[in-house]
PDB file of N, CA and C in Angstrom:
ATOM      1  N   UNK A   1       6.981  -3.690 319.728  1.00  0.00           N
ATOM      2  CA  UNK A   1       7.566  -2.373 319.858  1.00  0.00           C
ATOM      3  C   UNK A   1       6.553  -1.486 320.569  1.00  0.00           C
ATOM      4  N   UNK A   2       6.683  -1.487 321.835  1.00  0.00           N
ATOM      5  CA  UNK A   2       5.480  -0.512 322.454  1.00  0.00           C
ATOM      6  C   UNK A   2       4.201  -1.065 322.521  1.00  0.00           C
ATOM      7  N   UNK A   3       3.335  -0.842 321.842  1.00  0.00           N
ATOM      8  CA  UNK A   3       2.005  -1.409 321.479  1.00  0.00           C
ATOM      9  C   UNK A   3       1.797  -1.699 319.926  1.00  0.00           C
ATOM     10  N   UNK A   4       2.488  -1.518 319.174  1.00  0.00           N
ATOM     11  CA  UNK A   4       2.896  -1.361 317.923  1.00  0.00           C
ATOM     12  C   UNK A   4       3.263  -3.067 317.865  1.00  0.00           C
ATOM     13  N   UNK A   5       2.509  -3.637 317.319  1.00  0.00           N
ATOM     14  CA  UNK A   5       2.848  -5.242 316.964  1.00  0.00           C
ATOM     15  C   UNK A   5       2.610  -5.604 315.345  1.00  0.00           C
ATOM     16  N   UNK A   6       3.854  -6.073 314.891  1.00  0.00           N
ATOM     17  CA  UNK A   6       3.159  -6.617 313.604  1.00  0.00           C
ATOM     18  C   UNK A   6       3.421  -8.043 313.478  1.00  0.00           C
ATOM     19  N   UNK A   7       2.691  -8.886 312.643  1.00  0.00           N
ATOM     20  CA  UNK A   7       2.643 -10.047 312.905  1.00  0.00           C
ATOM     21  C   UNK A   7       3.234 -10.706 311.437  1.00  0.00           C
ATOM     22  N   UNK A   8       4.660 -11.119 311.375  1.00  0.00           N
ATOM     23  CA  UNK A   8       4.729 -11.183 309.504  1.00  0.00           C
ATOM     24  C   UNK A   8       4.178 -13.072 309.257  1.00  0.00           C
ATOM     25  N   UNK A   9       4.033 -13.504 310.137  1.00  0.00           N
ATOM     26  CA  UNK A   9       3.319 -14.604 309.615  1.00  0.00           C
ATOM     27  C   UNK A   9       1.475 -14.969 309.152  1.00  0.00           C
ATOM     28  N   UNK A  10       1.444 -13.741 310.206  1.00  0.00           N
ATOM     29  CA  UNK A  10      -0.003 -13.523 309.608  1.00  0.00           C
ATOM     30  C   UNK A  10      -0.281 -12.070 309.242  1.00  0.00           C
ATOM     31  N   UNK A  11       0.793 -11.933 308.528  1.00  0.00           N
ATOM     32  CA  UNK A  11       0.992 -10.178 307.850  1.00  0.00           C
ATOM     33  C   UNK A  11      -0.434  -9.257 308.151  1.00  0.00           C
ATOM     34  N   UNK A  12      -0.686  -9.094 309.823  1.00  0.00           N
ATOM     35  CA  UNK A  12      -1.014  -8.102 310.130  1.00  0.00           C
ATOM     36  C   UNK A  12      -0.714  -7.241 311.170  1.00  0.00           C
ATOM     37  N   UNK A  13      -1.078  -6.096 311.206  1.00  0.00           N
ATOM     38  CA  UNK A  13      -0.657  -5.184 312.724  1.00  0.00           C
ATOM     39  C   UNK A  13      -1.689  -4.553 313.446  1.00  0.00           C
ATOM     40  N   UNK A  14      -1.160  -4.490 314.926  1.00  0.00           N
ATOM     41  CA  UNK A  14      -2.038  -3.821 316.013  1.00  0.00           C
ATOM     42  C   UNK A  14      -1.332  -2.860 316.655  1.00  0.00           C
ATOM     43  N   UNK A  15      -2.548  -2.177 317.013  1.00  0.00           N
ATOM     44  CA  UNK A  15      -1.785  -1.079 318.272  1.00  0.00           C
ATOM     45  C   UNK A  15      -2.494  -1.398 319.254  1.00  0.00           C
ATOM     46  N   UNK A  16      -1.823  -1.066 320.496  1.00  0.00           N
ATOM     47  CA  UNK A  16      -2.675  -1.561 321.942  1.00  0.00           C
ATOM     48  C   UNK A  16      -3.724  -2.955 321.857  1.00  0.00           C
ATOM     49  N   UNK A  17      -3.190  -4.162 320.455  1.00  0.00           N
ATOM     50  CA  UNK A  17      -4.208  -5.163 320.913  1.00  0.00           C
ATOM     51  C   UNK A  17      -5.315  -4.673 319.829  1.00  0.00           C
ATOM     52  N   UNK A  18      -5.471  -3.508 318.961  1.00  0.00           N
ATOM     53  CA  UNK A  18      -6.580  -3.707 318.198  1.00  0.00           C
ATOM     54  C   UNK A  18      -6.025  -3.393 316.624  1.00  0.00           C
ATOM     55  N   UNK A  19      -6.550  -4.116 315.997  1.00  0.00           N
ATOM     56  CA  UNK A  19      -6.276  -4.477 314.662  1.00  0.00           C
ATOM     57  C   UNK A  19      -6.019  -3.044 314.033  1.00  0.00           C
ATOM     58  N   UNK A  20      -5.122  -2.982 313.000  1.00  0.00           N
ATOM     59  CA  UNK A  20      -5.142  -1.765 312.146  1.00  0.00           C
ATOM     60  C   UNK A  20      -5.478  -2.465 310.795  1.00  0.00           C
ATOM     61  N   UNK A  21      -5.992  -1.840 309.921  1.00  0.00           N
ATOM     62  CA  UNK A  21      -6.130  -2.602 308.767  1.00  0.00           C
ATOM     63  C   UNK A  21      -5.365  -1.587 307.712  1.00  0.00           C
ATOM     64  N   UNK A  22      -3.935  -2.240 306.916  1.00  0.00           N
ATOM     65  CA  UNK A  22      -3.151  -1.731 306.125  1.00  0.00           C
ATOM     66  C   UNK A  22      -3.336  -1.910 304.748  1.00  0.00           C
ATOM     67  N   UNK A  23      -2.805  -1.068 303.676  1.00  0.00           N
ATOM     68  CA  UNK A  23      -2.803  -1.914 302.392  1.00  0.00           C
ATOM     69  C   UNK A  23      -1.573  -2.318 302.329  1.00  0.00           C
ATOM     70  N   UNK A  24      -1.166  -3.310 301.021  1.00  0.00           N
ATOM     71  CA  UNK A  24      -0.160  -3.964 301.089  1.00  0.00           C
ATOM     72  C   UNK A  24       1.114  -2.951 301.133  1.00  0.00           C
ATOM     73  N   UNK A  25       1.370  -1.781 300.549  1.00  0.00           N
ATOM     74  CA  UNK A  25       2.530  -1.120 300.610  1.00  0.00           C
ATOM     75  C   UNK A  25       2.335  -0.271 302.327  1.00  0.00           C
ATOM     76  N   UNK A  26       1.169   0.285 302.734  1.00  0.00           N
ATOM     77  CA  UNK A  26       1.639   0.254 303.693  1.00  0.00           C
ATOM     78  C   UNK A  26       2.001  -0.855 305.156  1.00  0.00           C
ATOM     79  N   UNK A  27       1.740  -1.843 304.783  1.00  0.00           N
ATOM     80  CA  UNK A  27       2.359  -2.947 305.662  1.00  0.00           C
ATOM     81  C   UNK A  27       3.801  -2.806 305.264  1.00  0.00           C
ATOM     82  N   UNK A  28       4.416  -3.086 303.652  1.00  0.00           N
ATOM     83  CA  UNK A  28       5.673  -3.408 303.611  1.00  0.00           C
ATOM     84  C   UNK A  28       6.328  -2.211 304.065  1.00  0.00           C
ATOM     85  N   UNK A  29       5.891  -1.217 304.099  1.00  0.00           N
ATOM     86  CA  UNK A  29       7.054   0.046 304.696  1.00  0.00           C
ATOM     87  C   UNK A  29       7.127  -0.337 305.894  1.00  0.00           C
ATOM     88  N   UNK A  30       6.065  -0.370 306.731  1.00  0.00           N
ATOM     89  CA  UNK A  30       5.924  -0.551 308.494  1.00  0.00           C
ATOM     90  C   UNK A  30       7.077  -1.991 308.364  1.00  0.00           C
ATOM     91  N   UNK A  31       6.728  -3.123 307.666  1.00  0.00           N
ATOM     92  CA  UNK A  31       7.720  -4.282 308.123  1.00  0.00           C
ATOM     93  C   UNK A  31       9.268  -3.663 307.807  1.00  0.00           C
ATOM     94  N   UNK A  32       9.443  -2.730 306.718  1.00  0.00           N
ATOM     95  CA  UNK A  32      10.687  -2.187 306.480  1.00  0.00           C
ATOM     96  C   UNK A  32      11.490  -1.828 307.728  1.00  0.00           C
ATOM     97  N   UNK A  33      10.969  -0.814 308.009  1.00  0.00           N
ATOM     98  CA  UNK A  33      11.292   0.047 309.470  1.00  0.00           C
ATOM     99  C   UNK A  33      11.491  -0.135 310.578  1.00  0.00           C
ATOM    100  N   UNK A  34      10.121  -1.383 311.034  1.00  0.00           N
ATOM    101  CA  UNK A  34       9.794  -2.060 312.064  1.00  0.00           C
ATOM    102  C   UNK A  34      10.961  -3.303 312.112  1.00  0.00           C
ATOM    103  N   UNK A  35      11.618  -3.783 310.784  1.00  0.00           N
ATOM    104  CA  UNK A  35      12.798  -4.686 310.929  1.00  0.00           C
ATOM    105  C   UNK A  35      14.234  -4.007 311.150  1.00  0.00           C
ATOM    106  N   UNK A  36      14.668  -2.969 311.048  1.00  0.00           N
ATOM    107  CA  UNK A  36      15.239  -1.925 310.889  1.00  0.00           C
ATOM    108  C   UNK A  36      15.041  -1.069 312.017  1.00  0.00           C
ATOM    109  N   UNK A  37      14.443  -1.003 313.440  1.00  0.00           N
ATOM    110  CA  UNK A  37      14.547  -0.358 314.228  1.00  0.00           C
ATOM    111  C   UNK A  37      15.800   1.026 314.776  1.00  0.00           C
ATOM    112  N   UNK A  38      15.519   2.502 314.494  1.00  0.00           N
ATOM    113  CA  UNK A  38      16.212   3.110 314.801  1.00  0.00           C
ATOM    114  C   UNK A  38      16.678   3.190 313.498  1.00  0.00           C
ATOM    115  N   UNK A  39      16.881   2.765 312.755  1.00  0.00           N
ATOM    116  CA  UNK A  39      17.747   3.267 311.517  1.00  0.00           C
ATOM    117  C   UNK A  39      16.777   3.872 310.388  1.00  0.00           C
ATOM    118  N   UNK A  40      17.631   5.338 310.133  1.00  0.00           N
ATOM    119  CA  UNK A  40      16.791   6.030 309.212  1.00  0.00           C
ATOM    120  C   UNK A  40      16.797   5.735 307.889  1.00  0.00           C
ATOM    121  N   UNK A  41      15.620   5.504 307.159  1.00  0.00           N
ATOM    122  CA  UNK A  41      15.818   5.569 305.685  1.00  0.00           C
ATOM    123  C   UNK A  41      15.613   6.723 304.871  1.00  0.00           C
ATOM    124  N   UNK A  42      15.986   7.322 303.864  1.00  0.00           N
ATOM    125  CA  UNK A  42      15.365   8.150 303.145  1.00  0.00           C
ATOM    126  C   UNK A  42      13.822   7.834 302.527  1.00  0.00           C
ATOM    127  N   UNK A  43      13.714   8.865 301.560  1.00  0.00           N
ATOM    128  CA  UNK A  43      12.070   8.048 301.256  1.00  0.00           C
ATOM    129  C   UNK A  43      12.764   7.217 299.614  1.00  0.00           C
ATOM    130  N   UNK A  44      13.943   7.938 299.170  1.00  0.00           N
ATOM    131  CA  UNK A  44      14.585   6.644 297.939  1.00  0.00           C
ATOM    132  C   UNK A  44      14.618   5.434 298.519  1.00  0.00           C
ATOM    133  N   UNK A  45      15.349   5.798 299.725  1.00  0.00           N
ATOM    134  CA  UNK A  45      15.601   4.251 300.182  1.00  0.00           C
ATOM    135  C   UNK A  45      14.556   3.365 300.228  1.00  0.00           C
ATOM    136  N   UNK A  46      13.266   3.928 300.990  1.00  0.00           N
ATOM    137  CA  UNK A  46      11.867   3.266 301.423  1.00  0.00           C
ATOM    138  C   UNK A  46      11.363   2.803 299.559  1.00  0.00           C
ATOM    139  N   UNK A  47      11.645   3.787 299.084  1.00  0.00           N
ATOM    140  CA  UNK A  47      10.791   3.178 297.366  1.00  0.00           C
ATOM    141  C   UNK A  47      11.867   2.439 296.741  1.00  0.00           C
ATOM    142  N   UNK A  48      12.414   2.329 296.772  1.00  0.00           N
ATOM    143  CA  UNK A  48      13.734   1.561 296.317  1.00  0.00           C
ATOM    144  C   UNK A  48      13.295   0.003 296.886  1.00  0.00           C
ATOM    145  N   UNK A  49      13.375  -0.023 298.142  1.00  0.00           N
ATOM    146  CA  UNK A  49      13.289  -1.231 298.642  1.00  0.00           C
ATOM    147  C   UNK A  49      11.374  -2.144 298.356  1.00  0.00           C
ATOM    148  N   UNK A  50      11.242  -0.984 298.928  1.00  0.00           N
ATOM    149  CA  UNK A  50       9.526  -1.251 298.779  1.00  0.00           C
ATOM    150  C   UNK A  50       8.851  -1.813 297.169  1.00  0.00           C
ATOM    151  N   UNK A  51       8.845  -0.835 296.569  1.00  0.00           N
ATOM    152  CA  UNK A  51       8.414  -0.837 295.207  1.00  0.00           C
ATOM    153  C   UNK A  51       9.846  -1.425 294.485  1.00  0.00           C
ATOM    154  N   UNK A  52      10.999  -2.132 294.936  1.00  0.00           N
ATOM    155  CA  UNK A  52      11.883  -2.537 294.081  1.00  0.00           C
ATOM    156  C   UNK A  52      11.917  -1.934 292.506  1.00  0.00           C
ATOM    157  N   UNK A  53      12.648  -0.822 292.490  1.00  0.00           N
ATOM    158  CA  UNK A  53      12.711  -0.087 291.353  1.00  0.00           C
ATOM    159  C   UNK A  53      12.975   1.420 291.805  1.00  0.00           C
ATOM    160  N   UNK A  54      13.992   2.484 291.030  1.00  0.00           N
ATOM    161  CA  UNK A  54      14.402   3.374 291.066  1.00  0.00           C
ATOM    162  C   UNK A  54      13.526   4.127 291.506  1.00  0.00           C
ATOM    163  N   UNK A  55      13.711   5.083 292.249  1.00  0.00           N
ATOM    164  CA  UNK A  55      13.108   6.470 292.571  1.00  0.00           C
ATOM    165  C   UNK A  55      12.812   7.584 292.037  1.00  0.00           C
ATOM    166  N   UNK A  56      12.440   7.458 290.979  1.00  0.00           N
ATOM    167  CA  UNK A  56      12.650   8.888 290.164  1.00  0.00           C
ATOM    168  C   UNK A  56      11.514   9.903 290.525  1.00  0.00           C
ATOM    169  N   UNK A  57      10.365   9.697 291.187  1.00  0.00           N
ATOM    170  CA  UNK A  57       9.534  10.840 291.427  1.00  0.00           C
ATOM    171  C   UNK A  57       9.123  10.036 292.837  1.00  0.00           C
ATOM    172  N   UNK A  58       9.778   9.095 293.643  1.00  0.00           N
ATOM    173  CA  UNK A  58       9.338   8.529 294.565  1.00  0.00           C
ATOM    174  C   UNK A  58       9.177   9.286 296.016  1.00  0.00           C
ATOM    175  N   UNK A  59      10.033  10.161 296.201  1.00  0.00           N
ATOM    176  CA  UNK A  59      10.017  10.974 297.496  1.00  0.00           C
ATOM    177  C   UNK A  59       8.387  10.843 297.969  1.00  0.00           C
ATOM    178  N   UNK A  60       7.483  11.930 296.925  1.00  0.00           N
ATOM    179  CA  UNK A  60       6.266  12.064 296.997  1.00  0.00           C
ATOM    180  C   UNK A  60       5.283  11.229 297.450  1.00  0.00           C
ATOM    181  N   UNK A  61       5.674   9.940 296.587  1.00  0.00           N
ATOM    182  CA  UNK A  61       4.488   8.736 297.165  1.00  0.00           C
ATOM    183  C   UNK A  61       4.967   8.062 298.222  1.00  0.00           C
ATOM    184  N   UNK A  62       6.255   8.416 298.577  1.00  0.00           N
ATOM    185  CA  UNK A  62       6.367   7.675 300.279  1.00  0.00           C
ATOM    186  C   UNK A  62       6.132   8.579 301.165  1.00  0.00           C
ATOM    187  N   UNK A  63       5.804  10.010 300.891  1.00  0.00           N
ATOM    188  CA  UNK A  63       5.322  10.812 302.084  1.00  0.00           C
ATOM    189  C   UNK A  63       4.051  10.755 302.194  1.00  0.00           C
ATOM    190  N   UNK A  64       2.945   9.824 300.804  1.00  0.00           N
ATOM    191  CA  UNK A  64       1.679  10.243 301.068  1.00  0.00           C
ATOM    192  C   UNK A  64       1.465   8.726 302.026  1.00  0.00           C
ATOM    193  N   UNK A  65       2.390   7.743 301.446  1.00  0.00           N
ATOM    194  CA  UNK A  65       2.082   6.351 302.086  1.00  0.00           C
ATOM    195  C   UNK A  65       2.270   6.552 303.970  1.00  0.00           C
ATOM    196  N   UNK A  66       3.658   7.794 304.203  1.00  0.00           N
ATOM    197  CA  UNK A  66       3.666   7.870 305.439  1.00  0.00           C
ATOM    198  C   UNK A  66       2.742   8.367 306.155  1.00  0.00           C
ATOM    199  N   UNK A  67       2.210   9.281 305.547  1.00  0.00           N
ATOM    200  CA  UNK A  67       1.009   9.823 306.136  1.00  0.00           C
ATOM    201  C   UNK A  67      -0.088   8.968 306.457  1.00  0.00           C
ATOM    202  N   UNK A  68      -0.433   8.095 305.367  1.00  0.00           N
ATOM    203  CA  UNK A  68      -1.609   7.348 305.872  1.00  0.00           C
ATOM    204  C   UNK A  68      -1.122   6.625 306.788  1.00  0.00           C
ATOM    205  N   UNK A  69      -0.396   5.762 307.342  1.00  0.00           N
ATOM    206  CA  UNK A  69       0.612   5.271 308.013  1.00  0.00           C
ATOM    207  C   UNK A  69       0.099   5.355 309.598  1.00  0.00           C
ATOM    208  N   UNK A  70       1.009   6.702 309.431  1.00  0.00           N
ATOM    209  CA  UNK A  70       0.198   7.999 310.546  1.00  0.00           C
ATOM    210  C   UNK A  70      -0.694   7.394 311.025  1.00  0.00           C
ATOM    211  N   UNK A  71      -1.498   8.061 310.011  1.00  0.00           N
ATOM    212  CA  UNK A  71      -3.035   7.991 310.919  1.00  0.00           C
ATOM    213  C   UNK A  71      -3.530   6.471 311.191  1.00  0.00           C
ATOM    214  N   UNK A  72      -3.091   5.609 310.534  1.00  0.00           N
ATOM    215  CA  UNK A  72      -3.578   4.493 311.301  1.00  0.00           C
ATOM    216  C   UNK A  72      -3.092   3.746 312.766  1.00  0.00           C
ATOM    217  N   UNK A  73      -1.627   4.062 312.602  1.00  0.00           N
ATOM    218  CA  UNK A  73      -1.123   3.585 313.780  1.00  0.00           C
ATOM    219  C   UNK A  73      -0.358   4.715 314.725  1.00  0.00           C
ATOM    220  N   UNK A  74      -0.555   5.590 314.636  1.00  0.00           N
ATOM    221  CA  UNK A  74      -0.579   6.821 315.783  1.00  0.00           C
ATOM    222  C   UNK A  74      -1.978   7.883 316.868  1.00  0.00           C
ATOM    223  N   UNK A  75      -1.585   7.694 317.817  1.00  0.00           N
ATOM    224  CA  UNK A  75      -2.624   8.262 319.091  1.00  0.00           C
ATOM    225  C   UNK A  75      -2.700   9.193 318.013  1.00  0.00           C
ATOM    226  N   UNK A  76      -1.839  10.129 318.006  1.00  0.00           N
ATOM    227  CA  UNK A  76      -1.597  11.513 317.605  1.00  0.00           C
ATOM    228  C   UNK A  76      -1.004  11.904 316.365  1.00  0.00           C
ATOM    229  N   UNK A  77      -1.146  11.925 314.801  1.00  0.00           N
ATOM    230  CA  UNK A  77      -0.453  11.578 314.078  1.00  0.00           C
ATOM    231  C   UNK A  77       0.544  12.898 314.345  1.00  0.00           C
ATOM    232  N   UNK A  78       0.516  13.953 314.266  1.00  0.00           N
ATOM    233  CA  UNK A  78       0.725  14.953 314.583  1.00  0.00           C
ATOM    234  C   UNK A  78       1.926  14.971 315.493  1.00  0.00           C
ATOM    235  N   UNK A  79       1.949  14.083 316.375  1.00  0.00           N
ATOM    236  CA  UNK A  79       3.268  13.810 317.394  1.00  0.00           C
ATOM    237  C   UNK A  79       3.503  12.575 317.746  1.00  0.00           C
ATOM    238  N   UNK A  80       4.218  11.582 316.275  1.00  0.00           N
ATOM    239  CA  UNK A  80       3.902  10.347 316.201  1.00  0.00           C
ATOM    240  C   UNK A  80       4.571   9.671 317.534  1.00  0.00           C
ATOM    241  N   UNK A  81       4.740   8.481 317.900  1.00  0.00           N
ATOM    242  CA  UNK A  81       5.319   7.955 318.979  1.00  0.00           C
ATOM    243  C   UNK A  81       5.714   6.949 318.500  1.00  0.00           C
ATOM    244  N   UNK A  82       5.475   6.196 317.195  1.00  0.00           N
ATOM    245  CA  UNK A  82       6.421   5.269 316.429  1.00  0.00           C
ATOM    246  C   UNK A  82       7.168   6.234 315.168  1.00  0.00           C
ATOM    247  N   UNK A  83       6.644   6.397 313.851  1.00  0.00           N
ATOM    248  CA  UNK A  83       6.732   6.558 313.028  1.00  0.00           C
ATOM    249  C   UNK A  83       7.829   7.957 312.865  1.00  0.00           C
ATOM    250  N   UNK A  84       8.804   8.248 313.086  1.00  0.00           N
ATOM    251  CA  UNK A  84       9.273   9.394 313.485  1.00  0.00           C
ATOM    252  C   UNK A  84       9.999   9.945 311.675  1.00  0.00           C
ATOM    253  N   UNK A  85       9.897  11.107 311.781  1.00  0.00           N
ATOM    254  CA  UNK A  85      10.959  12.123 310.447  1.00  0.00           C
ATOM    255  C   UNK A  85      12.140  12.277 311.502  1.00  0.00           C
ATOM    256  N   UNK A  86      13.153  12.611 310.983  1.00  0.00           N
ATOM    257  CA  UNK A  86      14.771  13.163 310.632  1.00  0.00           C
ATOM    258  C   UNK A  86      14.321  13.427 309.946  1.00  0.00           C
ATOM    259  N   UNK A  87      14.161  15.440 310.200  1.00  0.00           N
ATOM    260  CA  UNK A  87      14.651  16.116 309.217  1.00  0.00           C
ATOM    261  C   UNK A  87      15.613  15.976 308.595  1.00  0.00           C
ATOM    262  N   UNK A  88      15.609  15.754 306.724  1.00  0.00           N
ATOM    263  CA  UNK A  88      16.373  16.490 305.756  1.00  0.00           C
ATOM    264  C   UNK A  88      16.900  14.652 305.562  1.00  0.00           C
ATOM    265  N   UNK A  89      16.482  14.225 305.957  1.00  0.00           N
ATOM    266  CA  UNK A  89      17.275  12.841 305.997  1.00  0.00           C
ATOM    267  C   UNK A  89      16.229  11.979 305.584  1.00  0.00           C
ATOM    268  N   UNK A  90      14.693  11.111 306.512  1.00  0.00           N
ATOM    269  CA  UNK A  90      14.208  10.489 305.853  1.00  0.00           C
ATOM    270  C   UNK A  90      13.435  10.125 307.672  1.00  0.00           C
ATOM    271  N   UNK A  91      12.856   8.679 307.404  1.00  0.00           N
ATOM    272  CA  UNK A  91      12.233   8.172 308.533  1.00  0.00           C
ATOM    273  C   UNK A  91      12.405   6.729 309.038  1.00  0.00           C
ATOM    274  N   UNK A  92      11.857   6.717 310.667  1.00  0.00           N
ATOM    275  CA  UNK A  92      12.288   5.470 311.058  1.00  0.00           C
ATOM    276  C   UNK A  92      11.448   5.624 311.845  1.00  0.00           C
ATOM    277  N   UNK A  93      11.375   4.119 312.565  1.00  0.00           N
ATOM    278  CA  UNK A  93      10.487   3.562 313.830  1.00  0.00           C
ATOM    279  C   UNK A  93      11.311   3.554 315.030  1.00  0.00           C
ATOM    280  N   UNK A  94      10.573   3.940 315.730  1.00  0.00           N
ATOM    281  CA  UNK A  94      11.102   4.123 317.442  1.00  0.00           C
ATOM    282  C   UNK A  94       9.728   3.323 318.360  1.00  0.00           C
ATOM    283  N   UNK A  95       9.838   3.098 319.638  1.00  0.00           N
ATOM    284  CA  UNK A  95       9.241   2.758 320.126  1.00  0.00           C
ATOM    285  C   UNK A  95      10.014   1.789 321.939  1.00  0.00           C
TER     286      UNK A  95
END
């Protein structure tokens, strides 16, 4: 996807060719999204699937997971070029 590569057999990812180093939930969101191209999830949806189990205060910890996210695999986290928000709705990968 762009420069955005993840590798699920050797469950890791790069940008432009150089390694990012993830923890395990943020790999499984990126493989979420990254399998799922263009389609938005909420952040229930993302903890729902991710953490398999209800959402009850989950919004929160998938915005802090997105954030780190961010910064590992964006030039600019600030004006991501994968990782995109829909407002009021949730997030998805573009590229």
């Amino acid at each position: 996807m762009g420069g955005l590569r993840l590798n699920k057999r050797a469950k890791n990812v790069t940008v432009d060719g150089e390694p990012v180093r993830l923890t395990a939930t943020e790999y499984n969101i990126l493989e979420l999204l990254m399998e799922n191209k263009g389609k938005v999830f909420s952040a229930e949806d993302i903890y729902n699937k991710v953490w398999n189990e209800e959402a009850v205060a989950g919004a929160n910890t998938v915005m802090v997971h997105i954030r780190h996210l961010r910064e590992k695999i964006e030039i600019n986290p600030g004006d991501p070029k994968y990782l995109k928000v829909v407002w009021g709705i949730g997030y998805k990968i573009e590229g």
